[in-house]
C-alpha atoms as a PDB file:
ATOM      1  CA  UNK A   1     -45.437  59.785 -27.747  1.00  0.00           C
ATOM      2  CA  UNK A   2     -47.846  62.314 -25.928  1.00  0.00           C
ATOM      3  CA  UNK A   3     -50.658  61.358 -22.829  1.00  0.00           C
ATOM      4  CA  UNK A   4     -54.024  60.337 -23.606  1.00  0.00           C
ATOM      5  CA  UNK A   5     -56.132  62.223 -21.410  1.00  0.00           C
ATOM      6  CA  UNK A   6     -59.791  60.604 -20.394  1.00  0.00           C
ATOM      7  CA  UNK A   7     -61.587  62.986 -22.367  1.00  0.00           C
ATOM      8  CA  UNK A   8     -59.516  61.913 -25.415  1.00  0.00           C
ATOM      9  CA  UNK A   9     -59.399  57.732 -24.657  1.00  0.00           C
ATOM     10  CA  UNK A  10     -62.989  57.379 -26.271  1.00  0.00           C
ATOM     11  CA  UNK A  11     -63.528  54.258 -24.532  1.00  0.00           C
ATOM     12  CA  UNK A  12     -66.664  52.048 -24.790  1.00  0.00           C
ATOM     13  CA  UNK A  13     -69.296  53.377 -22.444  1.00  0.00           C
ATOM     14  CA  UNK A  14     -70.550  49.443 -21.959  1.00  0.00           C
ATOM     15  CA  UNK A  15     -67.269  47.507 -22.573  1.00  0.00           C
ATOM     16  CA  UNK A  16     -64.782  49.245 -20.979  1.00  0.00           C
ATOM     17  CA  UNK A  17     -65.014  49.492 -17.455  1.00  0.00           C
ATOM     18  CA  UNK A  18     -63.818  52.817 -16.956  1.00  0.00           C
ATOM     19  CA  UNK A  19     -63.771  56.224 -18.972  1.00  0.00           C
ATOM     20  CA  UNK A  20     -60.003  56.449 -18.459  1.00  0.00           C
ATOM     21  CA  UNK A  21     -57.096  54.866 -20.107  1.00  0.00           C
ATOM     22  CA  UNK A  22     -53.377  53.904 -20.275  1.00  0.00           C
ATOM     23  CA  UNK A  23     -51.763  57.284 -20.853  1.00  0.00           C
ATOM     24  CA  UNK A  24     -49.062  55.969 -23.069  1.00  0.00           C
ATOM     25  CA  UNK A  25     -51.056  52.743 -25.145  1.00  0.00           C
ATOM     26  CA  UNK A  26     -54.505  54.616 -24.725  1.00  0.00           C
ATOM     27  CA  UNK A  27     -55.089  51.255 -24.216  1.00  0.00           C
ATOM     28  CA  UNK A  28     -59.128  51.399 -22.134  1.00  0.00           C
ATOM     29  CA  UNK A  29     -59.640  48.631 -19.271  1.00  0.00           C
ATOM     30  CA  UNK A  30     -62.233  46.010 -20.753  1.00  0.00           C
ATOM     31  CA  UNK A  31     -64.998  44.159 -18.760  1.00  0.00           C
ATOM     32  CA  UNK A  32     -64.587  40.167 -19.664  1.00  0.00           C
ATOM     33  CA  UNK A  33     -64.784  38.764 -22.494  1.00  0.00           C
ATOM     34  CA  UNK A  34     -63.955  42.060 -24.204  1.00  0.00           C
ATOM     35  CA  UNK A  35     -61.026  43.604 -26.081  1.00  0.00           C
ATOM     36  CA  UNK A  36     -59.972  46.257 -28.485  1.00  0.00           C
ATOM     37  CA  UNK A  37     -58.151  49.249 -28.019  1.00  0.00           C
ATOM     38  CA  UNK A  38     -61.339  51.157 -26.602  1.00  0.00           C
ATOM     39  CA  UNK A  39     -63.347  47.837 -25.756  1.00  0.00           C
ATOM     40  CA  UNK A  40     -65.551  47.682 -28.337  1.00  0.00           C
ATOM     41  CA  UNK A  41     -65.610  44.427 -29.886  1.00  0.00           C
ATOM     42  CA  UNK A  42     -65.841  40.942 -28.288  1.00  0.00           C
ATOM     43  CA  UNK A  43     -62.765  38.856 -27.920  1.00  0.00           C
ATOM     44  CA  UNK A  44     -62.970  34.824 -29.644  1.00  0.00           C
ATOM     45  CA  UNK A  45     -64.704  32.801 -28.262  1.00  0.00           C
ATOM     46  CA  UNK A  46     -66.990  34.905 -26.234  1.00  0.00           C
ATOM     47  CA  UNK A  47     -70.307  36.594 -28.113  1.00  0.00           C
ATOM     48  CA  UNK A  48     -72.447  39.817 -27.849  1.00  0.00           C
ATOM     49  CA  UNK A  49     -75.629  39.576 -24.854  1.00  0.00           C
ATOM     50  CA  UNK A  50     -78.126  42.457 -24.248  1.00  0.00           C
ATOM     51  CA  UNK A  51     -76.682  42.717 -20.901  1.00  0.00           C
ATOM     52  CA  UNK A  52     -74.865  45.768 -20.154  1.00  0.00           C
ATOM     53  CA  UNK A  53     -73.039  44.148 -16.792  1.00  0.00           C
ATOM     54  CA  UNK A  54     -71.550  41.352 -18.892  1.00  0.00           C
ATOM     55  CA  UNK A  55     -71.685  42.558 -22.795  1.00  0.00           C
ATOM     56  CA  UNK A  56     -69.329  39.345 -24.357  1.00  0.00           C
ATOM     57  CA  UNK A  57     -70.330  35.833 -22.601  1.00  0.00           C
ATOM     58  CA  UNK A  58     -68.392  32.936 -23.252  1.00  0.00           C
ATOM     59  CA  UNK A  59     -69.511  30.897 -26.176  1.00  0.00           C
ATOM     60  CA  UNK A  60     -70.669  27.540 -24.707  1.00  0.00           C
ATOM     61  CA  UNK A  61     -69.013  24.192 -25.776  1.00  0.00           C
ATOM     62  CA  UNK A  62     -69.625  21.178 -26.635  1.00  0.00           C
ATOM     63  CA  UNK A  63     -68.440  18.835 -23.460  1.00  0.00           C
ATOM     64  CA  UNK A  64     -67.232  14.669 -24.048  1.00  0.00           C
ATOM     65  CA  UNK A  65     -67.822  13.798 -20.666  1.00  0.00           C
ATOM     66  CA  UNK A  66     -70.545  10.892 -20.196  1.00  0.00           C
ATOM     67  CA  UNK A  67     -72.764  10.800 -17.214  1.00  0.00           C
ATOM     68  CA  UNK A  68     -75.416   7.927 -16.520  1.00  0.00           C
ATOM     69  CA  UNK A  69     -77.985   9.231 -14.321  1.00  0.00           C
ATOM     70  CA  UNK A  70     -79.830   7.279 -11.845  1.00  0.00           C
ATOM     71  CA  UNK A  71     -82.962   8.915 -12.773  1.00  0.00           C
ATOM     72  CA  UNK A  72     -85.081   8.537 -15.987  1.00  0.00           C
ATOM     73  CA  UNK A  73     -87.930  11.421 -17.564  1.00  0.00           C
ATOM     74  CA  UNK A  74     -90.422   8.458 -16.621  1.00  0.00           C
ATOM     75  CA  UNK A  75     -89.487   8.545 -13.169  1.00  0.00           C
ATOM     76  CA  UNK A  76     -89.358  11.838 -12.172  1.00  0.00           C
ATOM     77  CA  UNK A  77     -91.767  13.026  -9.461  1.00  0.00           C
ATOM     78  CA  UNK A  78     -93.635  16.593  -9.801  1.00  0.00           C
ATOM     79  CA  UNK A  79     -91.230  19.616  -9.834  1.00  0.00           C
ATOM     80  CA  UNK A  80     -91.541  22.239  -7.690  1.00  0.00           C
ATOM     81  CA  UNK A  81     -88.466  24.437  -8.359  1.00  0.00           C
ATOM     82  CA  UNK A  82     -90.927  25.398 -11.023  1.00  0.00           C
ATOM     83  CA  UNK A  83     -94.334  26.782  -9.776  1.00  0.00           C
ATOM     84  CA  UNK A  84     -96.638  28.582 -12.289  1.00  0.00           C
ATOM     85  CA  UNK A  85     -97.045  31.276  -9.964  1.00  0.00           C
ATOM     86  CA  UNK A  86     -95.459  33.513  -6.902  1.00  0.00           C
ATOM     87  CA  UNK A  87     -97.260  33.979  -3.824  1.00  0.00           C
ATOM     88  CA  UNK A  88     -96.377  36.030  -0.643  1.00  0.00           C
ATOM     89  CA  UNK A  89     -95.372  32.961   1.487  1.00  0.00           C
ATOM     90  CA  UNK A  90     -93.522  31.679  -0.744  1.00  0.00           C
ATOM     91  CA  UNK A  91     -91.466  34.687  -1.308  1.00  0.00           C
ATOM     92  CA  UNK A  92     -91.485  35.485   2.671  1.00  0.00           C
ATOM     93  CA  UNK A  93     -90.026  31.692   3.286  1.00  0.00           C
ATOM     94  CA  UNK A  94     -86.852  32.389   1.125  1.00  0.00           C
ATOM     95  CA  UNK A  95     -83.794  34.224   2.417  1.00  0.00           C
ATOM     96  CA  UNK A  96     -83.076  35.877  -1.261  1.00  0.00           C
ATOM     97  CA  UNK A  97     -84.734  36.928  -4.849  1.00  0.00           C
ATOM     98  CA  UNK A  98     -82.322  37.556  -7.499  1.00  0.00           C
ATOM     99  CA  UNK A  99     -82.870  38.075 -11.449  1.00  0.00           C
ATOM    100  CA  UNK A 100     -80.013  35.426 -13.050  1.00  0.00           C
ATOM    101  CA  UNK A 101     -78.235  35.321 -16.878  1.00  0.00           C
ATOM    102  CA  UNK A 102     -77.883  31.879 -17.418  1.00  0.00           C
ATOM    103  CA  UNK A 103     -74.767  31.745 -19.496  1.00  0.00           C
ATOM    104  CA  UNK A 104     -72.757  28.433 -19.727  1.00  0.00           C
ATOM    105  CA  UNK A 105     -73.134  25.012 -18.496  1.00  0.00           C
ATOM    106  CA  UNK A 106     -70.843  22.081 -17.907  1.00  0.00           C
ATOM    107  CA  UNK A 107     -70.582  18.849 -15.950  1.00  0.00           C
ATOM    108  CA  UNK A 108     -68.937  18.332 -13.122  1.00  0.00           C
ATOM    109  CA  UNK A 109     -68.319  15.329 -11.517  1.00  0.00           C
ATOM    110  CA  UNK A 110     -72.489  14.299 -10.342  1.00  0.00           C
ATOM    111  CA  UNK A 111     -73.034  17.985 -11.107  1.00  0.00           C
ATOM    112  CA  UNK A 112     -74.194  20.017 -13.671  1.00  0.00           C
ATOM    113  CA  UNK A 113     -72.976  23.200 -13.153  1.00  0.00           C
ATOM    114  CA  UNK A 114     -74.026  26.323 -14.564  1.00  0.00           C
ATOM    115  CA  UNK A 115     -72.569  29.604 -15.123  1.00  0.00           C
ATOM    116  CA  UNK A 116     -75.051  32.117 -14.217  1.00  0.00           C
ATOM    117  CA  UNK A 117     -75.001  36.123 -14.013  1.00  0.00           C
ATOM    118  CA  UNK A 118     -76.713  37.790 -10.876  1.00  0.00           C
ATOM    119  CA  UNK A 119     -78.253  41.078 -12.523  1.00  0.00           C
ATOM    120  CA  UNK A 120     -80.454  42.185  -9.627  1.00  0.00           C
ATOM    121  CA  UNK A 121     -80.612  41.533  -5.632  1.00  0.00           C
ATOM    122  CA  UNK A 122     -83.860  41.971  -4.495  1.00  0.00           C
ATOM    123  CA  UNK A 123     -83.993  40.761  -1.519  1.00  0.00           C
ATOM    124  CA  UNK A 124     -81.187  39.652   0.425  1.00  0.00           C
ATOM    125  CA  UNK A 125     -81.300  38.154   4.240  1.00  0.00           C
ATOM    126  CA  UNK A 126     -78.480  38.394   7.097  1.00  0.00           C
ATOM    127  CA  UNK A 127     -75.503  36.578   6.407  1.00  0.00           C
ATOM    128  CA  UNK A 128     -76.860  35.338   2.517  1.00  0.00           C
ATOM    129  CA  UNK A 129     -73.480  35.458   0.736  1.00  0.00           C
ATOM    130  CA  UNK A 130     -75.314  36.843  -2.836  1.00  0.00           C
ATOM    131  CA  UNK A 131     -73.456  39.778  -4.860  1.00  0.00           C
ATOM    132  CA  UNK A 132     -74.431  41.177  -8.151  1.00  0.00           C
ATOM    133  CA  UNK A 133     -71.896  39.519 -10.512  1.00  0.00           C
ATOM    134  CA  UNK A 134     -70.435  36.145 -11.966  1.00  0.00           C
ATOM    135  CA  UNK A 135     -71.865  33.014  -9.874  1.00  0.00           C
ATOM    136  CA  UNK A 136     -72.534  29.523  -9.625  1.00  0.00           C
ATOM    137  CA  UNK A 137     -75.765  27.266  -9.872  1.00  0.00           C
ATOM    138  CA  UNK A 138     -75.537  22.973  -8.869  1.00  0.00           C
ATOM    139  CA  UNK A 139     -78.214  20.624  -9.677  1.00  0.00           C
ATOM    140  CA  UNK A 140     -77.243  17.055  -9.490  1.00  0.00           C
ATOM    141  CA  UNK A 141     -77.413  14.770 -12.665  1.00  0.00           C
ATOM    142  CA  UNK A 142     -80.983  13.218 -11.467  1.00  0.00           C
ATOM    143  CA  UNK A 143     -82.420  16.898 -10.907  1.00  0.00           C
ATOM    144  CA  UNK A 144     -80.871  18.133 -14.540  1.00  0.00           C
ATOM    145  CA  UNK A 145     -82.296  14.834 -16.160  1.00  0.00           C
ATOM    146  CA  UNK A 146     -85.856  15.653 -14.527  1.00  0.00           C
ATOM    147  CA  UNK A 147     -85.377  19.395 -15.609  1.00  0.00           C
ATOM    148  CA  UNK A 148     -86.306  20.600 -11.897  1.00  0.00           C
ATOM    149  CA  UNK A 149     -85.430  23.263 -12.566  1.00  0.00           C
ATOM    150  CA  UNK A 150     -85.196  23.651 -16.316  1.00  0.00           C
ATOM    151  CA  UNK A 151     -82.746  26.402 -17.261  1.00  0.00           C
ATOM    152  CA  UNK A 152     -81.918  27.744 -20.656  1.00  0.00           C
ATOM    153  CA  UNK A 153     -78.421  29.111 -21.605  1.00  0.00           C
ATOM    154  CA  UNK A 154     -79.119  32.884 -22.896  1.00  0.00           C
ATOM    155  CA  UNK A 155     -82.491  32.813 -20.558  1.00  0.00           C
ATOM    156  CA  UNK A 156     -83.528  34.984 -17.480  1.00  0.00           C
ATOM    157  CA  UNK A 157     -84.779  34.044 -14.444  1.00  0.00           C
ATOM    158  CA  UNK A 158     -86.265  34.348 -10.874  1.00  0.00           C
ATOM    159  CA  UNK A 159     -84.216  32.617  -8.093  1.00  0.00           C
ATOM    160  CA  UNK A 160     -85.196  32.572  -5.021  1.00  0.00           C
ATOM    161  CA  UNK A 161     -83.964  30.487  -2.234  1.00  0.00           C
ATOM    162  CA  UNK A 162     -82.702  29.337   1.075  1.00  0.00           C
ATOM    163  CA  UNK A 163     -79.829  26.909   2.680  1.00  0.00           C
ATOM    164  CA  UNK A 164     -78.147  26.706  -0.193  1.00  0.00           C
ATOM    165  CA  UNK A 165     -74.773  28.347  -0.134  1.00  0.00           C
ATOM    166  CA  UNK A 166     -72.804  26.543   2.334  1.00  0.00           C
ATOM    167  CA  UNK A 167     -71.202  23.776   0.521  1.00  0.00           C
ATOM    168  CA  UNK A 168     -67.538  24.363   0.061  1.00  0.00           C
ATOM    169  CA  UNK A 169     -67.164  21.672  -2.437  1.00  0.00           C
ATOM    170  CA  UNK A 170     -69.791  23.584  -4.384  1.00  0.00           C
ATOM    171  CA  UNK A 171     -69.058  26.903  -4.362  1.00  0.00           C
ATOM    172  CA  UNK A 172     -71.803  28.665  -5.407  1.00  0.00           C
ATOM    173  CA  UNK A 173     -75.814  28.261  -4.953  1.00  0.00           C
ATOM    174  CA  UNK A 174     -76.871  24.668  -4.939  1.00  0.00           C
ATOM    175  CA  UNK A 175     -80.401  23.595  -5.896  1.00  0.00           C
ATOM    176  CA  UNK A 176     -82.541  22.274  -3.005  1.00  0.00           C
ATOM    177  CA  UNK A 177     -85.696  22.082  -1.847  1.00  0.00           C
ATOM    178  CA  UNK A 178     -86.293  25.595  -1.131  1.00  0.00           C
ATOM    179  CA  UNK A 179     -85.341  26.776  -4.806  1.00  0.00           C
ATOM    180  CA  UNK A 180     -87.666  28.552  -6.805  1.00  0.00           C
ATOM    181  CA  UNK A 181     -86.767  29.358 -10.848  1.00  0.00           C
ATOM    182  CA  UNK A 182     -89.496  31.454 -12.840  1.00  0.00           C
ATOM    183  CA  UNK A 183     -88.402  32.912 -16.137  1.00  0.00           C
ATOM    184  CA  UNK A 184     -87.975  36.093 -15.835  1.00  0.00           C
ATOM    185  CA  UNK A 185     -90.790  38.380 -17.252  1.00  0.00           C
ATOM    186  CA  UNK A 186     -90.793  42.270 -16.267  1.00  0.00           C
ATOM    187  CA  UNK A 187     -94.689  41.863 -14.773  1.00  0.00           C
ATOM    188  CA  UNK A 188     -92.737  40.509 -11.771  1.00  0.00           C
ATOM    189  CA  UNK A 189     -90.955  43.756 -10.608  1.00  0.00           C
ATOM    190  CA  UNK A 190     -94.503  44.585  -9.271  1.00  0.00           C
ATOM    191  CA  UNK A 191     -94.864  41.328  -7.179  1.00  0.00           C
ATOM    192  CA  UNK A 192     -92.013  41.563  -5.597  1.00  0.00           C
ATOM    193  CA  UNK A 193     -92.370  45.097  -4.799  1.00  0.00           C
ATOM    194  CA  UNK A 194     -95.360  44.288  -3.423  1.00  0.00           C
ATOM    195  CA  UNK A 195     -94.126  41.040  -1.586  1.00  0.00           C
ATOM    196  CA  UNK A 196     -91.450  42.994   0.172  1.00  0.00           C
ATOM    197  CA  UNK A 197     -93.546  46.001   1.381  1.00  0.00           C
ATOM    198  CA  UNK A 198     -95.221  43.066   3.520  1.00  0.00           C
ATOM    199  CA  UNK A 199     -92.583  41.251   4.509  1.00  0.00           C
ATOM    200  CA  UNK A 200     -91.161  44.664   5.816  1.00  0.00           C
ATOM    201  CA  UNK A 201     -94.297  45.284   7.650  1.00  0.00           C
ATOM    202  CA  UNK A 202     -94.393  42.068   9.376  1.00  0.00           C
ATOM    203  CA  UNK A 203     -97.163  40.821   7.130  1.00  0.00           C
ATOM    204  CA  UNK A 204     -96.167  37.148   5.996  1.00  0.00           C
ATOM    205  CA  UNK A 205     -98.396  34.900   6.114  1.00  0.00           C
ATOM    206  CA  UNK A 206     -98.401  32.396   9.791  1.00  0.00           C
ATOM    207  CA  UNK A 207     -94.620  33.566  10.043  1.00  0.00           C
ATOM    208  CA  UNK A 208     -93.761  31.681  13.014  1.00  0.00           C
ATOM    209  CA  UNK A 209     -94.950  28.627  11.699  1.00  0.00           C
ATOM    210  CA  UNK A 210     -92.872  29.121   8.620  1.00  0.00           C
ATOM    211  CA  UNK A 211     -89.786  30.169  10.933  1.00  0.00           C
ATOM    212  CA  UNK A 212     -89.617  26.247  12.790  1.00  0.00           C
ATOM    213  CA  UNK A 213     -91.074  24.175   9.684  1.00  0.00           C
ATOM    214  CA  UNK A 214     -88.912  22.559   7.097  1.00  0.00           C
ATOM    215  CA  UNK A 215     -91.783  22.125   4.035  1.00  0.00           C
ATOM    216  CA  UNK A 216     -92.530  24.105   1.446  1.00  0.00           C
END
């Protein structure tokens, strides 16, 4: 059997993660969720998303376990992981600003966890443990039952946040009161462009005060 050379492997130029192949199988390396001999179809279970980083997602599933939450819809206080708009000191109080793929969700334990794709850092502070890739978002049952934040499998969004990835139990980003979720809408590449040209130049609004308080 002769070598497959890259030029000849044809592979996928979104589901394979590289242009070259096995040499004896011509066999190209898929991304997740992928397969076929040049990674162009999506393997069972998982289906096709627009996104280029993560082209097959896992097709969600129906879970049996049973969670009472503590927490009714008629209860629920005024959420603020959702405002209806961005400001600057907002933005400047939160260590990071990423676009997320929601893609899964499931129950664990008091949590709801859900699967969630990091597309796009942009902004990141010292020692914030956020990557472009595969990651984790907790909200306890009360939060998920209140919707704060409401998140849509399939749907974009703004995160932004702070204090929130230290939880070893959790690994992963875990809602708190410093979380912001917007869906996402491409009119927001501008405000954050224009957020972080401040921030850069030292122009956030009362920044010491927002350095030693706690409130949002």
């Amino acid at each position: 059997m002769g070598k497959f050379k890259a030029s000849h492997c044809n592979c996928h130029p979104i589901g394979s993660l590289a242009k070259s192949c096995n040499q004896t199988s011509g066999q190209c390396v898929c991304k997740p969720g992928v397969t076929g001999l040049t990674c162009n179809r999506c393997a069972k279970g998982y289906q096709q998303s627009r996104s280029p980083q993560t082209p097959c997602l896992r097709i969600p599933t129906e879970t049996t376990a049973v969670f009472v939450p503590s927490t009714t819809p008629a209860t629920c206080e005024k959420c603020r992981a959702m405002p209806t708009r961005l400001n600057q000191r907002k933005y400047c109080k939160r260590e990071y600003a990423i676009e997320v793929l929601v893609t899964n969700k499931d129950i664990i334990g008091n949590y709801i966890r859900y699967s969630i794709e990091i597309e796009s850092v942009f902004k990141r502070g010292n020692g914030v443990r956020i990557r472009r890739g595969q990651q984790n978002f907790w909200m306890t049952q009360d939060e998920f039952v209140c919707k704060c934040p409401k998140l849509k499998i399939g749907k974009r969004f703004l995160l932004l946040g702070r204090d929130d990835t230290n939880d070893v139990d959790h690994p992963g980003i875990i809602n708190n009161k410093f979380t912001i979720m917007i869906e996402w809408e491409e009119s927001l590449l501008d405000k954050l462009e224009r957020f972080s040209r401040r921030e850069l130049k030292g122009q956030c609004p009362n920044r010491r005060k927002l350095v030693s308080t706690s409130t949002i």
